[in-house]
PDB file of N, CA and C in Angstrom:
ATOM      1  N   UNK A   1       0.849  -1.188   0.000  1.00  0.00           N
ATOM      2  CA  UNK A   1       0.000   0.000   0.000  1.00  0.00           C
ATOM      3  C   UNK A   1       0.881   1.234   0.000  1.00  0.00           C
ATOM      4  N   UNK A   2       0.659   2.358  -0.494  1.00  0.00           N
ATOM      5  CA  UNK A   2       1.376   3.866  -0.542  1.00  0.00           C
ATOM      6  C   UNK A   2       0.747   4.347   0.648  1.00  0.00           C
ATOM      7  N   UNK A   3       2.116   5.509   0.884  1.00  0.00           N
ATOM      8  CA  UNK A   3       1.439   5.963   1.774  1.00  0.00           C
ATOM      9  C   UNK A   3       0.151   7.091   2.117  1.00  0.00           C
ATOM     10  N   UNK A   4      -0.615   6.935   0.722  1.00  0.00           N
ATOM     11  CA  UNK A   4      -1.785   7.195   1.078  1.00  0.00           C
ATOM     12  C   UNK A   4      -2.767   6.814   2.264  1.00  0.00           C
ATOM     13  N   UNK A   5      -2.380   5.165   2.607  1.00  0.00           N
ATOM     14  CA  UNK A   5      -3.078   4.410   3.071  1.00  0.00           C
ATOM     15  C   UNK A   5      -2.422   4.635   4.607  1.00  0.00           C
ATOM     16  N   UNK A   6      -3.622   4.828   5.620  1.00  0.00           N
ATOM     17  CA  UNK A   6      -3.147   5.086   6.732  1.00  0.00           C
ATOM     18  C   UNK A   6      -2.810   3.443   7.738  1.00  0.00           C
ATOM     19  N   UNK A   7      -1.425   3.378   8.386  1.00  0.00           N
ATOM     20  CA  UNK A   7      -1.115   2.439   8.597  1.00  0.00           C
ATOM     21  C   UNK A   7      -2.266   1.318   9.368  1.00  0.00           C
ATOM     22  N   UNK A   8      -2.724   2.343  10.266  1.00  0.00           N
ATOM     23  CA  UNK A   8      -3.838   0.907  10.576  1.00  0.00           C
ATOM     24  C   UNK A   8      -5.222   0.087   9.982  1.00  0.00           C
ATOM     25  N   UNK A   9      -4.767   0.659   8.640  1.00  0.00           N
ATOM     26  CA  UNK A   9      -5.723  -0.188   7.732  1.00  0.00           C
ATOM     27  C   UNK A   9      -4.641  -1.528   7.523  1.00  0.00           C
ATOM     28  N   UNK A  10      -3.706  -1.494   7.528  1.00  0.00           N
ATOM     29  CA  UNK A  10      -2.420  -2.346   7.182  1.00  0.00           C
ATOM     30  C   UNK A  10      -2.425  -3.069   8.079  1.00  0.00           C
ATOM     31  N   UNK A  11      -2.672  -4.635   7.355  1.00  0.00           N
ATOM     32  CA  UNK A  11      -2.187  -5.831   8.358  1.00  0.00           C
ATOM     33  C   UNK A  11      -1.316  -6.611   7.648  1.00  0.00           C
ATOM     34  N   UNK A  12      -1.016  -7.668   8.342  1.00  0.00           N
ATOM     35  CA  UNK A  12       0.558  -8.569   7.624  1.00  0.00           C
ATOM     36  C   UNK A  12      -0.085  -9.400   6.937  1.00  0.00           C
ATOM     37  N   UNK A  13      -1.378  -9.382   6.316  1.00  0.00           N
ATOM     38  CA  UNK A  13      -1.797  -9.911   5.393  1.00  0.00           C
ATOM     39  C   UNK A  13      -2.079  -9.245   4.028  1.00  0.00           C
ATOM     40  N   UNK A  14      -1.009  -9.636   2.872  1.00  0.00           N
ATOM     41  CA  UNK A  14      -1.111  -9.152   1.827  1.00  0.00           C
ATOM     42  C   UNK A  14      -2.347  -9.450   0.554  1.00  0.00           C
ATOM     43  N   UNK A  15      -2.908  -8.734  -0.187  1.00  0.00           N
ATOM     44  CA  UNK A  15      -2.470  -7.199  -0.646  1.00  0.00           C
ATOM     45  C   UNK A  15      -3.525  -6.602   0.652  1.00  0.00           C
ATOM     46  N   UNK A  16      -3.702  -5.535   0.701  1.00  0.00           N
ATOM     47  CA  UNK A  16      -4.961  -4.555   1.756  1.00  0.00           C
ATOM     48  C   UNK A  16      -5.403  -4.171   0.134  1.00  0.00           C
ATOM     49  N   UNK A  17      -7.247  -4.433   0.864  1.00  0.00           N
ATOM     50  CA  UNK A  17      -7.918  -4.006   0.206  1.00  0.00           C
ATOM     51  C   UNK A  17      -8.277  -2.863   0.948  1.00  0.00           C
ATOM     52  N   UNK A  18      -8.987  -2.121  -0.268  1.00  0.00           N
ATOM     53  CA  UNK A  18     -10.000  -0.869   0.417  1.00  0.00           C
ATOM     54  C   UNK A  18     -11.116  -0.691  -0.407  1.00  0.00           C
ATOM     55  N   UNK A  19     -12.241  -0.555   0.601  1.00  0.00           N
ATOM     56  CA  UNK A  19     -13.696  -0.072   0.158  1.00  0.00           C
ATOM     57  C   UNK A  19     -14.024   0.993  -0.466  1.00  0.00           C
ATOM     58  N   UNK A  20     -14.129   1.844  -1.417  1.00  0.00           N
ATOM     59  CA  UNK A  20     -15.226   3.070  -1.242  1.00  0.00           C
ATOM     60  C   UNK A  20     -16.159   2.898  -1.403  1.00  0.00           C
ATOM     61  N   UNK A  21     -17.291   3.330  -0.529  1.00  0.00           N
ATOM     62  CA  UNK A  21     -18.754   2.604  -0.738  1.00  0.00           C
ATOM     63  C   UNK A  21     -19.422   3.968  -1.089  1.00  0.00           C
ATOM     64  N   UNK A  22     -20.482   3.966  -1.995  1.00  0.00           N
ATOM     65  CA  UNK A  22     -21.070   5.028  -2.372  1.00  0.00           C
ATOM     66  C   UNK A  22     -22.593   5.158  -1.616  1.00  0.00           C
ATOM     67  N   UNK A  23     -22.313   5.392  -0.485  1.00  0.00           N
ATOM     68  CA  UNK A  23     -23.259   5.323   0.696  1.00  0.00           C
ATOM     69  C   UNK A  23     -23.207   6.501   1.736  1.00  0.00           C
ATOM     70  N   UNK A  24     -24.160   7.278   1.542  1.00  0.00           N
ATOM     71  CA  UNK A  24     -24.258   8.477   2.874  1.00  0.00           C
ATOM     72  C   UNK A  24     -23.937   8.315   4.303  1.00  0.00           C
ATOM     73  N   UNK A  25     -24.420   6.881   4.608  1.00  0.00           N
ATOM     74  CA  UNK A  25     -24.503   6.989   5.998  1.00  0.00           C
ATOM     75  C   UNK A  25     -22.423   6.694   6.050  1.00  0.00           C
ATOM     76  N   UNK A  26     -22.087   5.370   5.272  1.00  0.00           N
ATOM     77  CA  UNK A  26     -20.808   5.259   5.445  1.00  0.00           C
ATOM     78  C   UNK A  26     -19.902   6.769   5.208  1.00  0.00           C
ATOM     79  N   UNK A  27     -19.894   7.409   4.083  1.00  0.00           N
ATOM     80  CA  UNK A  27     -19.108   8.556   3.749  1.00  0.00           C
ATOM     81  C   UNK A  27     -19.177   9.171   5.278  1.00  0.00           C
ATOM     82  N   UNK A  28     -20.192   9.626   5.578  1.00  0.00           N
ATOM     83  CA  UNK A  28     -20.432  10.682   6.520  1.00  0.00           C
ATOM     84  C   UNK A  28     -19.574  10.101   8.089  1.00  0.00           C
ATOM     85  N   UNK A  29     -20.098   8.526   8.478  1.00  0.00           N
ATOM     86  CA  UNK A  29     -18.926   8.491   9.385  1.00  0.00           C
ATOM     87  C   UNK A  29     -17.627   8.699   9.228  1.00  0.00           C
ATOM     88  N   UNK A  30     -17.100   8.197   8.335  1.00  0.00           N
ATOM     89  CA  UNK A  30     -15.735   8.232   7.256  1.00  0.00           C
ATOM     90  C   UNK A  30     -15.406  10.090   8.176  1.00  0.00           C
ATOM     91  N   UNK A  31     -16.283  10.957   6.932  1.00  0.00           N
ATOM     92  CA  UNK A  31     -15.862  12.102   7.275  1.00  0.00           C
ATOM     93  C   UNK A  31     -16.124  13.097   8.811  1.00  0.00           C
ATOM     94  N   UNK A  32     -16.694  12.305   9.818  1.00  0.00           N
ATOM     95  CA  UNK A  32     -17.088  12.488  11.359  1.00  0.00           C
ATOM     96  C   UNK A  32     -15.448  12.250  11.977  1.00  0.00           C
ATOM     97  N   UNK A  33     -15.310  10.802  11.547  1.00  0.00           N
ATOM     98  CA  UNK A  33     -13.877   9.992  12.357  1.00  0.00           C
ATOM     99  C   UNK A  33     -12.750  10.703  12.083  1.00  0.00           C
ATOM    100  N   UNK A  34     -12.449  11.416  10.365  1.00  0.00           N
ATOM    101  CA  UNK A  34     -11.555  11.689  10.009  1.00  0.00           C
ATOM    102  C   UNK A  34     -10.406  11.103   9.672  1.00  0.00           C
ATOM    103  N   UNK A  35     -10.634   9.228   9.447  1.00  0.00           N
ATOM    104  CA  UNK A  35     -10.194   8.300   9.554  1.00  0.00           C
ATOM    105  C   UNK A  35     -11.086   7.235   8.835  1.00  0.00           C
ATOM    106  N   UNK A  36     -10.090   6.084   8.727  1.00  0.00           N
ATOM    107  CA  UNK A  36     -11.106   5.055   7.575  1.00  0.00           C
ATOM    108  C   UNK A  36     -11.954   4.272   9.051  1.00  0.00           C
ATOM    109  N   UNK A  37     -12.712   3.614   7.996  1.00  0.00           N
ATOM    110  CA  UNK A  37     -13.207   2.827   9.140  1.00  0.00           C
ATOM    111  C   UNK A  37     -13.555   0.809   8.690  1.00  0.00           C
ATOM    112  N   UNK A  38     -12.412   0.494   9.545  1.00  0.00           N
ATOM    113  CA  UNK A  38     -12.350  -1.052   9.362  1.00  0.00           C
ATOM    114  C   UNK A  38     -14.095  -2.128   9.811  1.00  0.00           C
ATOM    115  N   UNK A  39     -14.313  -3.020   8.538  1.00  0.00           N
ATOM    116  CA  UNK A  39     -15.485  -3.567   9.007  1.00  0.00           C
ATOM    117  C   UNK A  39     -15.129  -4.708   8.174  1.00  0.00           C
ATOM    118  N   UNK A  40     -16.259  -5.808   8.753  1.00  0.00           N
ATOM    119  CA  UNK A  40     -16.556  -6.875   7.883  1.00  0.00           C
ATOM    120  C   UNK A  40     -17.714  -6.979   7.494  1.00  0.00           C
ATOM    121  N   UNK A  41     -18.322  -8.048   6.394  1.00  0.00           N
ATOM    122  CA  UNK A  41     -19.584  -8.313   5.906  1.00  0.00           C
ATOM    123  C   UNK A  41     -20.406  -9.146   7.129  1.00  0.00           C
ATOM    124  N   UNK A  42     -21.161  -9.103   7.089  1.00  0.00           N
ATOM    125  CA  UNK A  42     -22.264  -9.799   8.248  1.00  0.00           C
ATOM    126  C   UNK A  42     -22.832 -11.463   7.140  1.00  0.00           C
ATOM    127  N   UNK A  43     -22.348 -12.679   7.922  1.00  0.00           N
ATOM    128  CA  UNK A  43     -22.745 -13.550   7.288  1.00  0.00           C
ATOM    129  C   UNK A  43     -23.556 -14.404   8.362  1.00  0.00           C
ATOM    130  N   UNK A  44     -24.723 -15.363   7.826  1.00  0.00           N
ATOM    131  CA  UNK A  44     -24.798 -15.810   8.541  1.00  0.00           C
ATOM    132  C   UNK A  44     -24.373 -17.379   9.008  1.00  0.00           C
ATOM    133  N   UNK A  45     -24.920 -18.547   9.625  1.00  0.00           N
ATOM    134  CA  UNK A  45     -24.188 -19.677   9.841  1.00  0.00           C
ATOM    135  C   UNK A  45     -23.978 -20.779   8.390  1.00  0.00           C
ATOM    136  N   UNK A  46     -24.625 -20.161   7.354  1.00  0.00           N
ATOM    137  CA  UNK A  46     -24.930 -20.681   5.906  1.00  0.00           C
ATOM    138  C   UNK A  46     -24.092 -19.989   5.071  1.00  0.00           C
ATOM    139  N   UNK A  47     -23.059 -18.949   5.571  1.00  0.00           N
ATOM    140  CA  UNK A  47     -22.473 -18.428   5.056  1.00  0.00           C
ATOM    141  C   UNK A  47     -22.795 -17.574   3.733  1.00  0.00           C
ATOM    142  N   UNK A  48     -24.227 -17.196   3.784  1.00  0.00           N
ATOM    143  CA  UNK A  48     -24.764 -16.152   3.200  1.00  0.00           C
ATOM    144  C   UNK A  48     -24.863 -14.923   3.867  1.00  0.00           C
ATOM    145  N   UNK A  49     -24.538 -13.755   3.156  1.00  0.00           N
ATOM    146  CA  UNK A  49     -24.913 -12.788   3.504  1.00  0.00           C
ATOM    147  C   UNK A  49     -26.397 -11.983   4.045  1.00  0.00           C
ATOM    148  N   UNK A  50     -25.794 -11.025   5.369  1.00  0.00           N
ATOM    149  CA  UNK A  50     -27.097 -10.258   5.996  1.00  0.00           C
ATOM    150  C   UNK A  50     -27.185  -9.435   5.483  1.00  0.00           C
ATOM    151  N   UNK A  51     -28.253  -8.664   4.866  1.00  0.00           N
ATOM    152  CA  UNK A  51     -28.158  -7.528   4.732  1.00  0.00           C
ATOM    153  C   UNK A  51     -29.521  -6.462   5.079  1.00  0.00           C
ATOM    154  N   UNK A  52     -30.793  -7.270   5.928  1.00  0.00           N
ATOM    155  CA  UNK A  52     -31.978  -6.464   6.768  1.00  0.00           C
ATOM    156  C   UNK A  52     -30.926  -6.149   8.000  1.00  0.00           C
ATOM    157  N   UNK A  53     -30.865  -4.862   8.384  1.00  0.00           N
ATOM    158  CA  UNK A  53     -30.580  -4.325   9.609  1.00  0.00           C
ATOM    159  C   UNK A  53     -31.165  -4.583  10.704  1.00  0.00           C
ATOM    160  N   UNK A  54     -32.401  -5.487  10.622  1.00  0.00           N
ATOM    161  CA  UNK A  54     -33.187  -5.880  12.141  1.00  0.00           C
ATOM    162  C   UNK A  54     -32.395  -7.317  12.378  1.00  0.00           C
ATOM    163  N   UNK A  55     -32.456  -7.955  11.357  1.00  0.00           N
ATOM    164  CA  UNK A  55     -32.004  -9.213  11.482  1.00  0.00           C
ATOM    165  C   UNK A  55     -30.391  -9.302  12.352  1.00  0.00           C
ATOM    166  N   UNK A  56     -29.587  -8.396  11.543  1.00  0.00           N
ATOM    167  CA  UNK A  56     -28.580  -8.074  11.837  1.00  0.00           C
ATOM    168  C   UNK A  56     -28.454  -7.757  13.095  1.00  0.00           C
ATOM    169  N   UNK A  57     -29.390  -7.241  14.076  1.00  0.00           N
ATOM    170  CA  UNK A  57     -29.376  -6.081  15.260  1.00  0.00           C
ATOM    171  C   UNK A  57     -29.782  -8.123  16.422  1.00  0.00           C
ATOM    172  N   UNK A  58     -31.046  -7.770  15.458  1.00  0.00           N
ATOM    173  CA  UNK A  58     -30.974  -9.625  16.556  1.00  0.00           C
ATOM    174  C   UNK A  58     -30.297 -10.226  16.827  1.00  0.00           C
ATOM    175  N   UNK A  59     -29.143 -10.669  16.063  1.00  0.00           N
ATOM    176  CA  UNK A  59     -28.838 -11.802  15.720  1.00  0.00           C
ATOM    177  C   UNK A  59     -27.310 -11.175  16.949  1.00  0.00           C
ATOM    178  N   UNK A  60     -26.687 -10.218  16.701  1.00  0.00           N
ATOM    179  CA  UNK A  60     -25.833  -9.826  16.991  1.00  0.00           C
ATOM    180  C   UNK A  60     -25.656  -8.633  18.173  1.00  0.00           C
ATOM    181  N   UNK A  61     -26.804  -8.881  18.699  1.00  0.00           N
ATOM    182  CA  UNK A  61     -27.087  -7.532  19.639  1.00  0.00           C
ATOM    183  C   UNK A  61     -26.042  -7.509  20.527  1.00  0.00           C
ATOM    184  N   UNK A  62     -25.530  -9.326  20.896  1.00  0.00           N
ATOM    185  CA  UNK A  62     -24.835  -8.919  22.635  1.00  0.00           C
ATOM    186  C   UNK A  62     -23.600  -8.831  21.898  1.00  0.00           C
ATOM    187  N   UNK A  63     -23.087  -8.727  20.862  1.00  0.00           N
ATOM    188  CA  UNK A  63     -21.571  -8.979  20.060  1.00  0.00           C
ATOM    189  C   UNK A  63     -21.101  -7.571  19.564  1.00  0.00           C
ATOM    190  N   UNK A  64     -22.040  -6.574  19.067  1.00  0.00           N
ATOM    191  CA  UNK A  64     -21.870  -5.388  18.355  1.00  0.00           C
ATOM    192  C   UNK A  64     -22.346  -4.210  19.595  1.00  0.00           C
ATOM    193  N   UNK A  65     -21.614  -2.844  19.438  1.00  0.00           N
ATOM    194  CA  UNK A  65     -22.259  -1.990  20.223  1.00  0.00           C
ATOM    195  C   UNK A  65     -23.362  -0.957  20.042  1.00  0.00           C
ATOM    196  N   UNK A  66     -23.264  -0.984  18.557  1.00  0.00           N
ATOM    197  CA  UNK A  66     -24.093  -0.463  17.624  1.00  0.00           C
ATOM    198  C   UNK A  66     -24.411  -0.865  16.447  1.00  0.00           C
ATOM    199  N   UNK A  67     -26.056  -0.795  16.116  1.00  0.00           N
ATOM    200  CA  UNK A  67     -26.196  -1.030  14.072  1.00  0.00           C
ATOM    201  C   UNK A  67     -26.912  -0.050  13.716  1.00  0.00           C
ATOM    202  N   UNK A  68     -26.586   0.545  12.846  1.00  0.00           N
ATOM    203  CA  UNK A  68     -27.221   1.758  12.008  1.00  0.00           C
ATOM    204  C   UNK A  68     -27.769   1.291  10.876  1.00  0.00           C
ATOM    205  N   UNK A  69     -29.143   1.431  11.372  1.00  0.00           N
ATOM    206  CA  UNK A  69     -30.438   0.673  10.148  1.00  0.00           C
ATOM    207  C   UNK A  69     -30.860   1.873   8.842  1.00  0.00           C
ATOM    208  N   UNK A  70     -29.732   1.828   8.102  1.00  0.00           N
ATOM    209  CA  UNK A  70     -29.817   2.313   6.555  1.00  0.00           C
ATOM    210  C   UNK A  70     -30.640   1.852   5.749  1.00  0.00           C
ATOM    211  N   UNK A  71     -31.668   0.708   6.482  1.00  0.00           N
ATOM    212  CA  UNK A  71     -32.374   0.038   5.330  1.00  0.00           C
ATOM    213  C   UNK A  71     -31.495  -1.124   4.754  1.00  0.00           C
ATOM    214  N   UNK A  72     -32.422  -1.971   4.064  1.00  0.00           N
ATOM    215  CA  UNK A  72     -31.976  -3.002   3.669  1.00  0.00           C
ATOM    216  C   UNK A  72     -30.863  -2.763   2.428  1.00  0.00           C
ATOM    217  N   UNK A  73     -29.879  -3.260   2.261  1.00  0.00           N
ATOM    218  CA  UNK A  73     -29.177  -2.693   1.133  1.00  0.00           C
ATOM    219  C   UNK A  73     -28.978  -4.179  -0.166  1.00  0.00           C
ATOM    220  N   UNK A  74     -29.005  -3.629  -1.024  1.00  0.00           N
ATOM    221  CA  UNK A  74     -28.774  -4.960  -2.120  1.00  0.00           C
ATOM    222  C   UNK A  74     -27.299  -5.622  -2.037  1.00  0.00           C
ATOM    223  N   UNK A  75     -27.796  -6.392  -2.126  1.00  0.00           N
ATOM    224  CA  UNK A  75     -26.781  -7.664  -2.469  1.00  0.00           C
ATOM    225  C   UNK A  75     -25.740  -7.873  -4.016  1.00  0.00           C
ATOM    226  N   UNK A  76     -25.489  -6.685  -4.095  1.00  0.00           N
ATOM    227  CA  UNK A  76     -25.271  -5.994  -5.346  1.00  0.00           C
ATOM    228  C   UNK A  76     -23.162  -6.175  -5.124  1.00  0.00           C
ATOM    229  N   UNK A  77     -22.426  -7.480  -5.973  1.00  0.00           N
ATOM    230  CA  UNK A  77     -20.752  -7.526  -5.372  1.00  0.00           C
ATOM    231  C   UNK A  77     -20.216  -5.758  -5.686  1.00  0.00           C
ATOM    232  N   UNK A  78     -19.197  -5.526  -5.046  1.00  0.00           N
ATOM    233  CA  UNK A  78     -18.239  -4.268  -5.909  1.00  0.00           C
ATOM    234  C   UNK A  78     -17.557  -4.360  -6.794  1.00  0.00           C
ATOM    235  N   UNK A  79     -17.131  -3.672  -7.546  1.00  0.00           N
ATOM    236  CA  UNK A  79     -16.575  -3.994  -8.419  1.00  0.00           C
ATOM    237  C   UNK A  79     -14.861  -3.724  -7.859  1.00  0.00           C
ATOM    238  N   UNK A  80     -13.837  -4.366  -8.187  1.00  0.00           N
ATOM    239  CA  UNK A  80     -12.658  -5.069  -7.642  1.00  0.00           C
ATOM    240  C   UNK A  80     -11.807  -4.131  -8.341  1.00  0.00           C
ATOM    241  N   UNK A  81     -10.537  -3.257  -8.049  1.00  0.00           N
ATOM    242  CA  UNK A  81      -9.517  -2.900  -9.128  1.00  0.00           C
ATOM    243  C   UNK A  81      -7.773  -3.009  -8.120  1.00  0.00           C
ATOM    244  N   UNK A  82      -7.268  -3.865  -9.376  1.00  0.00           N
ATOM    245  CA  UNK A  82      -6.191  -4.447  -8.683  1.00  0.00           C
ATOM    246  C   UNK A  82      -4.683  -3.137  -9.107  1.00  0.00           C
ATOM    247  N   UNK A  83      -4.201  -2.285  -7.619  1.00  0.00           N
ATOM    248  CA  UNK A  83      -3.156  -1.144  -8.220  1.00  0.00           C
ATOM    249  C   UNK A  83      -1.622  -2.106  -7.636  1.00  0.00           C
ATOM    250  N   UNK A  84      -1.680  -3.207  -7.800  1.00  0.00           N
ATOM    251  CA  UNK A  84      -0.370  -3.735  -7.595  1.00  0.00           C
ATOM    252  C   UNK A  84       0.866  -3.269  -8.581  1.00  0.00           C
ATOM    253  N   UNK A  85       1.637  -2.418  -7.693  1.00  0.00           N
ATOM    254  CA  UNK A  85       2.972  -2.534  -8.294  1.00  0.00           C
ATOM    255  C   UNK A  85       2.750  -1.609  -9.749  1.00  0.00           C
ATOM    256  N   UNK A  86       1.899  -0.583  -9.320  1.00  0.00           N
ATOM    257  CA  UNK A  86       1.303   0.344 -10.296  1.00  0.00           C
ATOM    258  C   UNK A  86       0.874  -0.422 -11.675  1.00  0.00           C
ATOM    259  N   UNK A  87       0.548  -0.876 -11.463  1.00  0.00           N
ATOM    260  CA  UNK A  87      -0.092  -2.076 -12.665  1.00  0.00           C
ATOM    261  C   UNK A  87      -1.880  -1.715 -12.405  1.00  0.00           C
ATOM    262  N   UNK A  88      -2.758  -1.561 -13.480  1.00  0.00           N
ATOM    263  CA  UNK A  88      -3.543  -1.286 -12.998  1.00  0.00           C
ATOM    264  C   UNK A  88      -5.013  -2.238 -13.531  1.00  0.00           C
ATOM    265  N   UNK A  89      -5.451  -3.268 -12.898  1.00  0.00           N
ATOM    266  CA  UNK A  89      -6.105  -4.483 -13.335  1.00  0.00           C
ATOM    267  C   UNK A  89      -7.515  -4.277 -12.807  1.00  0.00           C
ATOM    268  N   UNK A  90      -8.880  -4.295 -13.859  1.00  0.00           N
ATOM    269  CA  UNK A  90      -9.903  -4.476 -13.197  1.00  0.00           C
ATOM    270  C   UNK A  90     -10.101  -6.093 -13.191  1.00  0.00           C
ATOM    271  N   UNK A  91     -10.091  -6.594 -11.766  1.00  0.00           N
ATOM    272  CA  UNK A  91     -10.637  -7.871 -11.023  1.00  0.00           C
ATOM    273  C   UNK A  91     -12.010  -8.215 -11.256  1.00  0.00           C
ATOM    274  N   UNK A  92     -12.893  -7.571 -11.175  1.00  0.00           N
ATOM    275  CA  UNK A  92     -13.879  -7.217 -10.989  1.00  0.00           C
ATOM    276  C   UNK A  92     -14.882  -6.669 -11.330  1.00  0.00           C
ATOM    277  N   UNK A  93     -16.163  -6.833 -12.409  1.00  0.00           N
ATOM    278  CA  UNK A  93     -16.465  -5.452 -12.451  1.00  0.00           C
ATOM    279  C   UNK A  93     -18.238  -6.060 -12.225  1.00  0.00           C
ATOM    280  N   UNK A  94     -18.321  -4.889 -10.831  1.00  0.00           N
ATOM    281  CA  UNK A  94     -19.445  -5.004 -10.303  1.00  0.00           C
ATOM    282  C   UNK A  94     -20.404  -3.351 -10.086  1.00  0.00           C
ATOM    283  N   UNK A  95     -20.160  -3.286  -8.786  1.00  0.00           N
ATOM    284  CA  UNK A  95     -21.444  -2.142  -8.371  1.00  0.00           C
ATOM    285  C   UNK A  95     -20.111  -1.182  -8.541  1.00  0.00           C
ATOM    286  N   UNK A  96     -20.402   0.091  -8.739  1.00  0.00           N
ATOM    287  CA  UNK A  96     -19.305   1.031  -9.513  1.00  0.00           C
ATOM    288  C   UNK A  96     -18.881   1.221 -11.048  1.00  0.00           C
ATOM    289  N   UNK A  97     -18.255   2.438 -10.927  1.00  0.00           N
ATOM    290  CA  UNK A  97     -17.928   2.946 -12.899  1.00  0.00           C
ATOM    291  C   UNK A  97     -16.810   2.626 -12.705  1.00  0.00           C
ATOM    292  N   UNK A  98     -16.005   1.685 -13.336  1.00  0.00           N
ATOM    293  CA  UNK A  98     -14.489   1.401 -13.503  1.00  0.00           C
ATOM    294  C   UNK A  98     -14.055   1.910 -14.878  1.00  0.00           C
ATOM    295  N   UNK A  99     -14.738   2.814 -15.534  1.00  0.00           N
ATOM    296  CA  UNK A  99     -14.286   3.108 -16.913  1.00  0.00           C
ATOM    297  C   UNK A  99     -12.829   4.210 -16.705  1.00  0.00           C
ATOM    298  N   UNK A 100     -12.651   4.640 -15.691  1.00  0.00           N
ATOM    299  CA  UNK A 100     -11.323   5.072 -15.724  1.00  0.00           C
ATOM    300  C   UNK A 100     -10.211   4.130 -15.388  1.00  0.00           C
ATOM    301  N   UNK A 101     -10.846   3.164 -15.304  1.00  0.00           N
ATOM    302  CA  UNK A 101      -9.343   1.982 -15.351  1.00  0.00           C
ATOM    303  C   UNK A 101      -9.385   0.632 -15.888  1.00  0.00           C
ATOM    304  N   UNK A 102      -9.954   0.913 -17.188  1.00  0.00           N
ATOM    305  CA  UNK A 102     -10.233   0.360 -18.430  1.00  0.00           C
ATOM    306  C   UNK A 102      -9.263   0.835 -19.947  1.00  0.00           C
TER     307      UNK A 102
END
């Protein structure tokens, strides 16, 4: 990662990915913290994805300290772009415009 990337997004597991999610509620914490903000996907024991915020709040109430119910969001993958070694590879092409790295 460059040092764009602030070190504690960085773990000793290679490559670090990063999110931009085109989402109000995420941007806005983003820009509250002034800092990124590390998460995972919510799966459940079927290893499908959650994505109703009540379900989520049940399931996980005594584990999480907070869930911010944005509504249900689609199940829609991201689209993936690989900047290894300034090489610039779309992985991926999902939710997002990757036409600038095409």
């Amino acid at each position: 990662a460059s040092l764009l990337v602030p070190k504690i997004t960085l773990t000793k597991r290679q490559p670090t990915v990063i999110r931009v999610p085109n989402n109000a509620i995420c941007l806005a914490l983003v820009r509250e913290l002034g800092e990124p903000v590390i998460s995972s996907s919510v799966k459940n024991e079927s290893d499908e994805f959650i994505s109703d915020p009540r379900i989520i709040e049940e399931k996980f109430r005594h584990q999480v300290d907070l869930v911010i119910d944005g509504g249900i969001l689609a199940l829609e993958p991201s689209s993936v772009i690989s900047l290894i070694e300034d090489k610039i590879e779309v992985i991926r092409t999902g939710k997002g415009d990757v036409t600038a790295f095409l």
